[in-house]
N, C-alpha and C. Protein backbone atom coordinates (compact mmCIF):
# COMPACT_ATOMS: atom_id res chain seq x y z
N UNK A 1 10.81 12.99 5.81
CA UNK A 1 9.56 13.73 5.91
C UNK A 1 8.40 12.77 5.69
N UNK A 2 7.50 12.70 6.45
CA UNK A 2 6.55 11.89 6.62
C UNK A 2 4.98 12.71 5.50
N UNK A 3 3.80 11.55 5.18
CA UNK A 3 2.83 12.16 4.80
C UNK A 3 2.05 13.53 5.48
N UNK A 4 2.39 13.36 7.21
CA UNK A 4 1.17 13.95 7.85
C UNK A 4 2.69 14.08 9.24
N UNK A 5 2.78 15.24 9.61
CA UNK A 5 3.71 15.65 10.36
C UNK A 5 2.97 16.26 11.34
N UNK A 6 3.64 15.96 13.25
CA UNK A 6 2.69 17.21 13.91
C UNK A 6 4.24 17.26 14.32
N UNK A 7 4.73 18.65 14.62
CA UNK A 7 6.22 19.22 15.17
C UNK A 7 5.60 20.18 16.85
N UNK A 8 6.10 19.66 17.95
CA UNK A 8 5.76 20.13 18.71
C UNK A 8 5.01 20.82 18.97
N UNK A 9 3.82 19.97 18.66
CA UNK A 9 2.10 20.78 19.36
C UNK A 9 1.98 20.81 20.91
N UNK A 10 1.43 22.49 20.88
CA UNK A 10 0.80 22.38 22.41
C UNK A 10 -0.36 23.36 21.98
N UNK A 11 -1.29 22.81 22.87
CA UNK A 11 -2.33 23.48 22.72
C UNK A 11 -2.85 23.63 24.54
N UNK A 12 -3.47 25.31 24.60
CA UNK A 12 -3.81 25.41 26.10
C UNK A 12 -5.29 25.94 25.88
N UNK A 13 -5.86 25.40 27.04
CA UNK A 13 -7.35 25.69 27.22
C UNK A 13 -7.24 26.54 28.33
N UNK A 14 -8.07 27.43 29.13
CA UNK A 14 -8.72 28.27 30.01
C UNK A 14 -9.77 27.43 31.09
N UNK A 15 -9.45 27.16 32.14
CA UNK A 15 -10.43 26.74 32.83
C UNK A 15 -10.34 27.05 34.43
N UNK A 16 -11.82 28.16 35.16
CA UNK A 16 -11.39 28.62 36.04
C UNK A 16 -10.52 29.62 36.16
N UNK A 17 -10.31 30.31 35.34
CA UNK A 17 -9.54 31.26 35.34
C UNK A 17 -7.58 31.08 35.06
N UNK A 18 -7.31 30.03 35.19
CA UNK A 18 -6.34 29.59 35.00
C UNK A 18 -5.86 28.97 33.13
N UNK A 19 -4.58 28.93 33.03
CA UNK A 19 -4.82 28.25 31.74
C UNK A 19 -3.80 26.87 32.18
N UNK A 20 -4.33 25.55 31.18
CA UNK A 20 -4.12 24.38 31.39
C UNK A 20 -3.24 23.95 30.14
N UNK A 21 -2.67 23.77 30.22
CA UNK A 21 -1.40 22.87 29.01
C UNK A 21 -2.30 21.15 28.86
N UNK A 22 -2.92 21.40 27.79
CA UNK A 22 -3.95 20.18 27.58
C UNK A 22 -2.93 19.25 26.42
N UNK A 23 -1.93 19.78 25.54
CA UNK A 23 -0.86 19.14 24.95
C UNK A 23 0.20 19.65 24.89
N UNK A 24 1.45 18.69 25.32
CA UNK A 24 2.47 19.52 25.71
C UNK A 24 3.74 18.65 24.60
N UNK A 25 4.05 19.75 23.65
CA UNK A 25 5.27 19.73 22.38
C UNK A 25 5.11 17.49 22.04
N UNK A 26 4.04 17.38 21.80
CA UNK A 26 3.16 16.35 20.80
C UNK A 26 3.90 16.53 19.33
N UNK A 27 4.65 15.50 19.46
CA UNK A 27 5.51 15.15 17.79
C UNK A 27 4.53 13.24 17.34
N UNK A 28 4.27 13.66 15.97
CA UNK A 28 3.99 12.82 14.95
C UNK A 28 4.64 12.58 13.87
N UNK A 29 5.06 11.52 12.96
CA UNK A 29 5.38 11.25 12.15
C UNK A 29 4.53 9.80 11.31
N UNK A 30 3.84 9.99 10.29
CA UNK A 30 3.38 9.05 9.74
C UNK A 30 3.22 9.11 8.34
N UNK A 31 4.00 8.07 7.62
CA UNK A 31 4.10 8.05 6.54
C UNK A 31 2.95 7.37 5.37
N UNK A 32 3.45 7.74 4.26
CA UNK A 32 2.10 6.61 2.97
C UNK A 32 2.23 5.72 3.31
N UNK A 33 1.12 4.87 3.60
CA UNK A 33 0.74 3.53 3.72
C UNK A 33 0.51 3.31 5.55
N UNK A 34 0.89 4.24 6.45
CA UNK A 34 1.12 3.39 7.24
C UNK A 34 -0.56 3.75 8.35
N UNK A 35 -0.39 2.53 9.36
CA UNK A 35 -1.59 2.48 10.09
C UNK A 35 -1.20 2.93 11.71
N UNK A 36 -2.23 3.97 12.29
CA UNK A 36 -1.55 4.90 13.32
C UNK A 36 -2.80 4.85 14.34
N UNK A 37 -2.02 4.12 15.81
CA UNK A 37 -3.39 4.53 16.60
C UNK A 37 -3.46 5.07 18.04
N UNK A 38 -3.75 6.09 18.45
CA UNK A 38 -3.68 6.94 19.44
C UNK A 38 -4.64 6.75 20.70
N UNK A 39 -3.73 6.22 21.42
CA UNK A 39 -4.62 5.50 22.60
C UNK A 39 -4.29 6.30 24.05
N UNK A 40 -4.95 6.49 24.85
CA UNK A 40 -4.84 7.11 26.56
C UNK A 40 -5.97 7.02 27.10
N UNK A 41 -5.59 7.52 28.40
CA UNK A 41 -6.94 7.82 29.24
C UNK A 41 -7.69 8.74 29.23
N UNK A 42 -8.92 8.73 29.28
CA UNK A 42 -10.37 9.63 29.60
C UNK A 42 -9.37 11.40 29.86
N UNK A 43 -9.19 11.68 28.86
CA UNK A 43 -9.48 13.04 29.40
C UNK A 43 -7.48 14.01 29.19
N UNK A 44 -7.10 12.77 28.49
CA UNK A 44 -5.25 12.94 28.48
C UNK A 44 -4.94 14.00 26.74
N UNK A 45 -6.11 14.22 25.77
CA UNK A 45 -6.06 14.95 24.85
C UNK A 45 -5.88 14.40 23.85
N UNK A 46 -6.62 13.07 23.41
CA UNK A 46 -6.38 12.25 22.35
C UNK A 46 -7.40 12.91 21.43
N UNK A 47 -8.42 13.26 21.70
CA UNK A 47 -9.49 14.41 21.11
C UNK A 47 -9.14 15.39 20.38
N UNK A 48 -8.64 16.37 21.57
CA UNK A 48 -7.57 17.71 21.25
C UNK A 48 -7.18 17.95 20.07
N UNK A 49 -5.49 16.53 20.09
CA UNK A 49 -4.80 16.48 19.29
C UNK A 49 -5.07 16.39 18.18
N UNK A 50 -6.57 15.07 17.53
CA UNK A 50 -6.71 14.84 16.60
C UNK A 50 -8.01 15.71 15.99
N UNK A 51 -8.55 16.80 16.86
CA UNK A 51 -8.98 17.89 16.28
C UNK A 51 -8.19 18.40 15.89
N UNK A 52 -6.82 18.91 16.01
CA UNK A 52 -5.88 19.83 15.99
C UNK A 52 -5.59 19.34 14.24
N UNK A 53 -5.10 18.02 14.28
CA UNK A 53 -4.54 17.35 13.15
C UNK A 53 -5.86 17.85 12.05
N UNK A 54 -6.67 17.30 12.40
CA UNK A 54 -8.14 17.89 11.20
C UNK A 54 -7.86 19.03 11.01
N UNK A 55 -7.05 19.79 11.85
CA UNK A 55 -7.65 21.32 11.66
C UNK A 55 -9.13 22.05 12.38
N UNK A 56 -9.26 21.45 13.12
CA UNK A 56 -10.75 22.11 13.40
C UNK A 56 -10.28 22.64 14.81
N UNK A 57 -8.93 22.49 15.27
CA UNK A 57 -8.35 23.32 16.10
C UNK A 57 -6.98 23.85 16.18
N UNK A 58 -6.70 24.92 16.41
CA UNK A 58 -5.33 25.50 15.97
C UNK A 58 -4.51 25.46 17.36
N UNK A 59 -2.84 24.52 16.75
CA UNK A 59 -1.65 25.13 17.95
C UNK A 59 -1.86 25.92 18.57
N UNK A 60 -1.65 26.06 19.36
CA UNK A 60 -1.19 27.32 20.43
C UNK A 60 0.20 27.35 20.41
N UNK A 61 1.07 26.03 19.83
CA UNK A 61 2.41 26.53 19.49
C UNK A 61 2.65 25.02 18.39
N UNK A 62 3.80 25.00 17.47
CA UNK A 62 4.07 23.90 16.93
C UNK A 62 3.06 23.80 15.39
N UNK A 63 3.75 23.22 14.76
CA UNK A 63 3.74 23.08 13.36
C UNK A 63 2.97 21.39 13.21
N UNK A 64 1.30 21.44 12.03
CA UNK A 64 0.72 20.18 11.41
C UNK A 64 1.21 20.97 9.88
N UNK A 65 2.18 19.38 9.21
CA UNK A 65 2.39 19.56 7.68
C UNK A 65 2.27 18.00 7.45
N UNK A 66 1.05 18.35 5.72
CA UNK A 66 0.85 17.68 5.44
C UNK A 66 0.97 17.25 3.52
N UNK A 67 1.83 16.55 3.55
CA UNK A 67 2.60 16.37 2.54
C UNK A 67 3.68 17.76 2.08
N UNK A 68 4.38 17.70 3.24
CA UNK A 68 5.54 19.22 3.54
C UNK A 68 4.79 20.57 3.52
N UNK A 69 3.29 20.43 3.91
CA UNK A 69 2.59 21.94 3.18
C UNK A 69 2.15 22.39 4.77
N UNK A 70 2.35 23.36 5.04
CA UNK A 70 1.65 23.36 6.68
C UNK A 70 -0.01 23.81 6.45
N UNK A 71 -0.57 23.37 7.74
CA UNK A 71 -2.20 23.14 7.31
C UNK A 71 -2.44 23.88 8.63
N UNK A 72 -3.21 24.99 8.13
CA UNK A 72 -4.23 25.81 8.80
C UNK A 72 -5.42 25.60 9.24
N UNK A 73 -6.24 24.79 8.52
CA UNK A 73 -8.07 24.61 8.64
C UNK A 73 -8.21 23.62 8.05
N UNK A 74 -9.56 23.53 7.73
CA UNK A 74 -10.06 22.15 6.91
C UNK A 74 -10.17 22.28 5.57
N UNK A 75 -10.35 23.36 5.03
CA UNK A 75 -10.28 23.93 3.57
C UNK A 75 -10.79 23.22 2.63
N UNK A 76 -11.58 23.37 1.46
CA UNK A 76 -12.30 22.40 0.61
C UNK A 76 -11.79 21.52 -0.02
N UNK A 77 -10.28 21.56 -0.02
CA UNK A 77 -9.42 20.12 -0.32
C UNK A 77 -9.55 19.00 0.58
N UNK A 78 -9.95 18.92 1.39
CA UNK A 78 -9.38 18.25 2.03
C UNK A 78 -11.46 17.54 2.87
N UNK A 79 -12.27 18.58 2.61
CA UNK A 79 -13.91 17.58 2.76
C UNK A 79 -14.03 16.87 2.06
């Protein structure tokens, strides 16, 4: 079990009437101490995801746990 866990995130947006699979079952594992860096192209959901991880956006499916605790929002622990 890692510090900061993402277990198959997907998250879908609405655009045009259609809905878009903007992350599709996105697994993380990163432990204490270590250094993590999330790189793609213009527009592939490197944003998304690491809103998602903050919390300032919620799964649409898949589990963020952080230190084994699953994390909902940004909550005053964590400003």
């Amino acid at each position: 079990m890692g510090k900061l866990e993402a277990k198959n995130i997907e998250k879908y947006f609405k655009h045009d009437g259609k809905q878009l699979k903007t992350l599709d079952g996105i697994n993380l594992n990163v432990n204490d101490g270590e250094f993590v860096c999330i790189v793609g192209t213009s527009g592939c959901g490197k944003s998304t995801f690491l809103r998602t991880i903050a919390g300032l956006e919620t799964p649409d499916s898949g589990k963020i746990l952080l230190d084994g605790q699953p994390l909902s929002d940004t909550g005053p622990d964590r400003i």
